[in-house]
C-alpha atoms as a PDB file:
ATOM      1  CA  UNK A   1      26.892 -53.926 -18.824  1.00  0.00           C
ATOM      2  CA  UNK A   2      26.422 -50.460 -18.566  1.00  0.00           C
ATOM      3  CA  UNK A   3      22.653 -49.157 -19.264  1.00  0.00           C
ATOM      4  CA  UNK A   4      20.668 -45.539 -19.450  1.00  0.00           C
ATOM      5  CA  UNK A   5      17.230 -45.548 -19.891  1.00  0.00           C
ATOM      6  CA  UNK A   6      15.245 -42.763 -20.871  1.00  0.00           C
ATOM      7  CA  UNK A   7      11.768 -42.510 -20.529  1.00  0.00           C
ATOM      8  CA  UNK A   8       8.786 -40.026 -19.919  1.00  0.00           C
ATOM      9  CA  UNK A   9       8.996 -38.216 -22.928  1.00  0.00           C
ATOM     10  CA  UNK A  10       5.772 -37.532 -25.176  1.00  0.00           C
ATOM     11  CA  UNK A  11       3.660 -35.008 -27.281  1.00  0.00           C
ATOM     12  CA  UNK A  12       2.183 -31.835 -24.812  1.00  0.00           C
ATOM     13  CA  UNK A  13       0.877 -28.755 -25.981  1.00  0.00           C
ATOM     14  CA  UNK A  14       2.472 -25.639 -25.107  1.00  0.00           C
ATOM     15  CA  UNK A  15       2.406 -25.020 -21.299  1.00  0.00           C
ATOM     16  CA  UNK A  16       2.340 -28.342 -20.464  1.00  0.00           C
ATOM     17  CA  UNK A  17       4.699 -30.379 -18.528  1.00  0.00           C
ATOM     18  CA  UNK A  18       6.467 -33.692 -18.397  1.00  0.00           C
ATOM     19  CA  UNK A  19       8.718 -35.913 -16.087  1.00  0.00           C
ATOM     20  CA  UNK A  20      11.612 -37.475 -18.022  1.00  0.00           C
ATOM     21  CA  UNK A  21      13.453 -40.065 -16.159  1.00  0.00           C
ATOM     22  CA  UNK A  22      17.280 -41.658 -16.378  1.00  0.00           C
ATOM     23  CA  UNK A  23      17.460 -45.226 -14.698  1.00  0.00           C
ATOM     24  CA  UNK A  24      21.135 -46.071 -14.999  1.00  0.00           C
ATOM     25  CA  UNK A  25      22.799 -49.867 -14.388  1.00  0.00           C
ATOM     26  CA  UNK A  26      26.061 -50.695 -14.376  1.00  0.00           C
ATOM     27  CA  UNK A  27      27.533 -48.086 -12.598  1.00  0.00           C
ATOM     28  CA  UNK A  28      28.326 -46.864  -9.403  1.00  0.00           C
ATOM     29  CA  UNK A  29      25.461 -44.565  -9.680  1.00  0.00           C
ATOM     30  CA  UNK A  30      25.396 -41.833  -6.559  1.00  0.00           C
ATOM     31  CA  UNK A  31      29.837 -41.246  -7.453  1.00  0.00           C
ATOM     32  CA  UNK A  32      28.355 -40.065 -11.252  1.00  0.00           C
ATOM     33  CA  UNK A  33      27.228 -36.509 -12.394  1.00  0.00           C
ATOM     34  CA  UNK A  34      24.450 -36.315 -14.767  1.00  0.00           C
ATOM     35  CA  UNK A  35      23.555 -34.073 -17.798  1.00  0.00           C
ATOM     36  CA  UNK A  36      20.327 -33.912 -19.529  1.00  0.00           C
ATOM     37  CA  UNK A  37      21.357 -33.190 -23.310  1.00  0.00           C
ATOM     38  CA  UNK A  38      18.759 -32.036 -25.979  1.00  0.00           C
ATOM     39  CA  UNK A  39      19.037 -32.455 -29.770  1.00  0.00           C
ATOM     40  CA  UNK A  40      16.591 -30.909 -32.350  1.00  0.00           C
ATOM     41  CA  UNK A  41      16.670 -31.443 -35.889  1.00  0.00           C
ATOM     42  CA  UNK A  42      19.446 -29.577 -37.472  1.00  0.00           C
ATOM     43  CA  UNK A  43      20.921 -28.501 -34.047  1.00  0.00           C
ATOM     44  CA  UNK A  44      23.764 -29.176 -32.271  1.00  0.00           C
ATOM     45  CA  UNK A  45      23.165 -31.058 -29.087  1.00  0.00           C
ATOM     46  CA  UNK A  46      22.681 -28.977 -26.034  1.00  0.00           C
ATOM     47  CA  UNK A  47      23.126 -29.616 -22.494  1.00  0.00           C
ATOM     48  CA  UNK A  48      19.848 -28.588 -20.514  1.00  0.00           C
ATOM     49  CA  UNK A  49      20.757 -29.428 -16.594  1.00  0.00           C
ATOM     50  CA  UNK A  50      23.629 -30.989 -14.350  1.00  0.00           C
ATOM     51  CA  UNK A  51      23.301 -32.410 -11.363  1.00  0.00           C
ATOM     52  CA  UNK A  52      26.599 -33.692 -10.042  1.00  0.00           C
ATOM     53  CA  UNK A  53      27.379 -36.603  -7.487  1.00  0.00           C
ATOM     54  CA  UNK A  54      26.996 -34.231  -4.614  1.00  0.00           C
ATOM     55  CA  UNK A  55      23.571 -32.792  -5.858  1.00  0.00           C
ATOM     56  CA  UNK A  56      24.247 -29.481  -7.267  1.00  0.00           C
ATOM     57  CA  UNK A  57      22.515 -28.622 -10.081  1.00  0.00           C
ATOM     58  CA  UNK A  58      23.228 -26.230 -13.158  1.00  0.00           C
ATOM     59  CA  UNK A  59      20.789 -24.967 -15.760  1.00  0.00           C
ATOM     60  CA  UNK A  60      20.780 -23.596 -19.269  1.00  0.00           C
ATOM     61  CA  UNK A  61      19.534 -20.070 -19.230  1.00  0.00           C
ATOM     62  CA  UNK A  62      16.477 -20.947 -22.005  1.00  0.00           C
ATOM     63  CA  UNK A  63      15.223 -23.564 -19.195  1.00  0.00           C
ATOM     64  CA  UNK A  64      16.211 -21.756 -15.757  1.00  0.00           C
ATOM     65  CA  UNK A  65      12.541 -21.583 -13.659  1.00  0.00           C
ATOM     66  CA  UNK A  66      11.005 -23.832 -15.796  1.00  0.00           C
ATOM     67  CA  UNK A  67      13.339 -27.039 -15.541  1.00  0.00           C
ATOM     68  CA  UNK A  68      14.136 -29.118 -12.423  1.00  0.00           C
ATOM     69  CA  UNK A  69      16.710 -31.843 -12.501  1.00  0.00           C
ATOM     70  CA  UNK A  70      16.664 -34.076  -9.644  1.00  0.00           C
ATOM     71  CA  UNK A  71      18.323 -37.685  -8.069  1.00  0.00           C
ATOM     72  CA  UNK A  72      17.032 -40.371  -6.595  1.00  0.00           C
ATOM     73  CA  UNK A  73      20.524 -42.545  -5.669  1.00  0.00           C
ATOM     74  CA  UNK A  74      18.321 -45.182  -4.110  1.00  0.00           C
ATOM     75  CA  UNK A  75      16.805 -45.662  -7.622  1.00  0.00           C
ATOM     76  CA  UNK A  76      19.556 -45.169  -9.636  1.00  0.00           C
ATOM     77  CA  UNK A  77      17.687 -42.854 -11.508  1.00  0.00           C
ATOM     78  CA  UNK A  78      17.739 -39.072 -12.311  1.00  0.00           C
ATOM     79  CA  UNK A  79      14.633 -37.085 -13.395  1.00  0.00           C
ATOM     80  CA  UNK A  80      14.148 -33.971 -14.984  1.00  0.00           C
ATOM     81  CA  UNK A  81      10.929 -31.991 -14.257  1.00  0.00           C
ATOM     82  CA  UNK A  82       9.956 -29.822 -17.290  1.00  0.00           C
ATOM     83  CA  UNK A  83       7.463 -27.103 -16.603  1.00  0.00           C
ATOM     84  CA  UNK A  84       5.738 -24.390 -19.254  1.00  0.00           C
ATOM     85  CA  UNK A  85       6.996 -26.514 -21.975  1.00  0.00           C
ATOM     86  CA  UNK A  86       7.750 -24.482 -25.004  1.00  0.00           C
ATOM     87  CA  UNK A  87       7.732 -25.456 -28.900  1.00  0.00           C
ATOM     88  CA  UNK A  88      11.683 -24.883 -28.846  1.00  0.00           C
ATOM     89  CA  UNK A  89      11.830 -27.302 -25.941  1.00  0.00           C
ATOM     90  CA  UNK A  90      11.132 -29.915 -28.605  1.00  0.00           C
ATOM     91  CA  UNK A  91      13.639 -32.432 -29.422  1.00  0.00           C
ATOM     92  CA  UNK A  92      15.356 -35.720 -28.388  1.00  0.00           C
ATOM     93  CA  UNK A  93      16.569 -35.956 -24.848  1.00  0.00           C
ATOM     94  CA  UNK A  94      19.140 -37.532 -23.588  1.00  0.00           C
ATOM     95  CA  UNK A  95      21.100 -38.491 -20.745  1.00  0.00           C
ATOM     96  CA  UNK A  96      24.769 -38.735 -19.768  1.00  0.00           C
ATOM     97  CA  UNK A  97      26.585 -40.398 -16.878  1.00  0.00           C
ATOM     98  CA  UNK A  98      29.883 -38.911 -16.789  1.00  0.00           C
ATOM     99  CA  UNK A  99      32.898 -39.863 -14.058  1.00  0.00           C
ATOM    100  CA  UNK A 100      36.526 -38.743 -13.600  1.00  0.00           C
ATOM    101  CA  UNK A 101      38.717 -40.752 -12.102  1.00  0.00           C
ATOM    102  CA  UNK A 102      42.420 -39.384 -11.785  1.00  0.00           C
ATOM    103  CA  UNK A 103      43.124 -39.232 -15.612  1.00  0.00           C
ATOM    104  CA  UNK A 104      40.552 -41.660 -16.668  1.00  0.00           C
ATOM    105  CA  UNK A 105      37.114 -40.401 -17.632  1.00  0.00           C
ATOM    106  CA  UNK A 106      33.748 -42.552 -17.855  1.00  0.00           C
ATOM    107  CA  UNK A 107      30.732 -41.132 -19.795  1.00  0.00           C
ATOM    108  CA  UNK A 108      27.461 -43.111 -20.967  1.00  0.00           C
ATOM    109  CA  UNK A 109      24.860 -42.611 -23.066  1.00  0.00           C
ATOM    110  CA  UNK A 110      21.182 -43.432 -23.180  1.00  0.00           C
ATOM    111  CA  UNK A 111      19.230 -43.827 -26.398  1.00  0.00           C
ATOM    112  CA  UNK A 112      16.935 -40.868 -25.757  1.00  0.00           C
ATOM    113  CA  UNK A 113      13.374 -40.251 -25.860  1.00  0.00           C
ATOM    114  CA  UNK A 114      11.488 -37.806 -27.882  1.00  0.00           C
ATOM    115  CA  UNK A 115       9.754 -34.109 -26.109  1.00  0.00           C
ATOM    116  CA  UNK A 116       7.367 -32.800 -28.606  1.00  0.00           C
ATOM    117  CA  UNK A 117       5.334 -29.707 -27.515  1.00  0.00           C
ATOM    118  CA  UNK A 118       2.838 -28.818 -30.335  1.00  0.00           C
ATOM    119  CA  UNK A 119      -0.813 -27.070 -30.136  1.00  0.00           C
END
């Protein structure tokens, strides 16, 4: 069975940081890229960072120098760093496992966790 995990996610004030975290089970872990998605209320849902089997990484422009995604294969987990935490940083995170194999494609979903940044 197939598992993402979110966790790390919280209420900071503006400025603040947090370490979100992905552990993943089920999968052949280190062959998968990764997104970091982001959903506010009323929004469409956003991808934030990539980091793909290989370990390049990809940004949205609204979190480029504040965001860092990163993998640890040997944990099965993925982490995104979030520095200077802004109140339009807040939403639900998630992450997604996605694979492509010849024609077939693989993509997971974990249930989230919630970023608030509020004064």
């Amino acid at each position: 069975q197939v598992q993402l995990v979110e966790s790390g996610g919280g209420l900071v004030q503006p400025g603040g940081s947090l370490r979100l975290s992905c552990a993943a089970s089920g999968i052949s872990f280190s062959r998968y890229t990764i997104d970091w998605f982001r959903q506010a209320p009323g929004n469409q849902r956003e991808l934030v960072a990539t980091i793909t089997s290989g370990g390049s990484t990809n940004y949205a422009d609204s979190v480029k120098g504040r965001f860092t995604i990163s993998r640890d294969n040997a944990k099965n987990t993925v982490y995104l760093q979030m520095n200077n935490l802004k109140p339009e940083d807040s939403a639900v995170y998630y992450c997604n496992a996605v694979l492509s194999v010849t024609t077939i494609g693989y993509s997971y979903w974990g249930q989230g966790t919630q970023v608030t940044i509020s004064s």
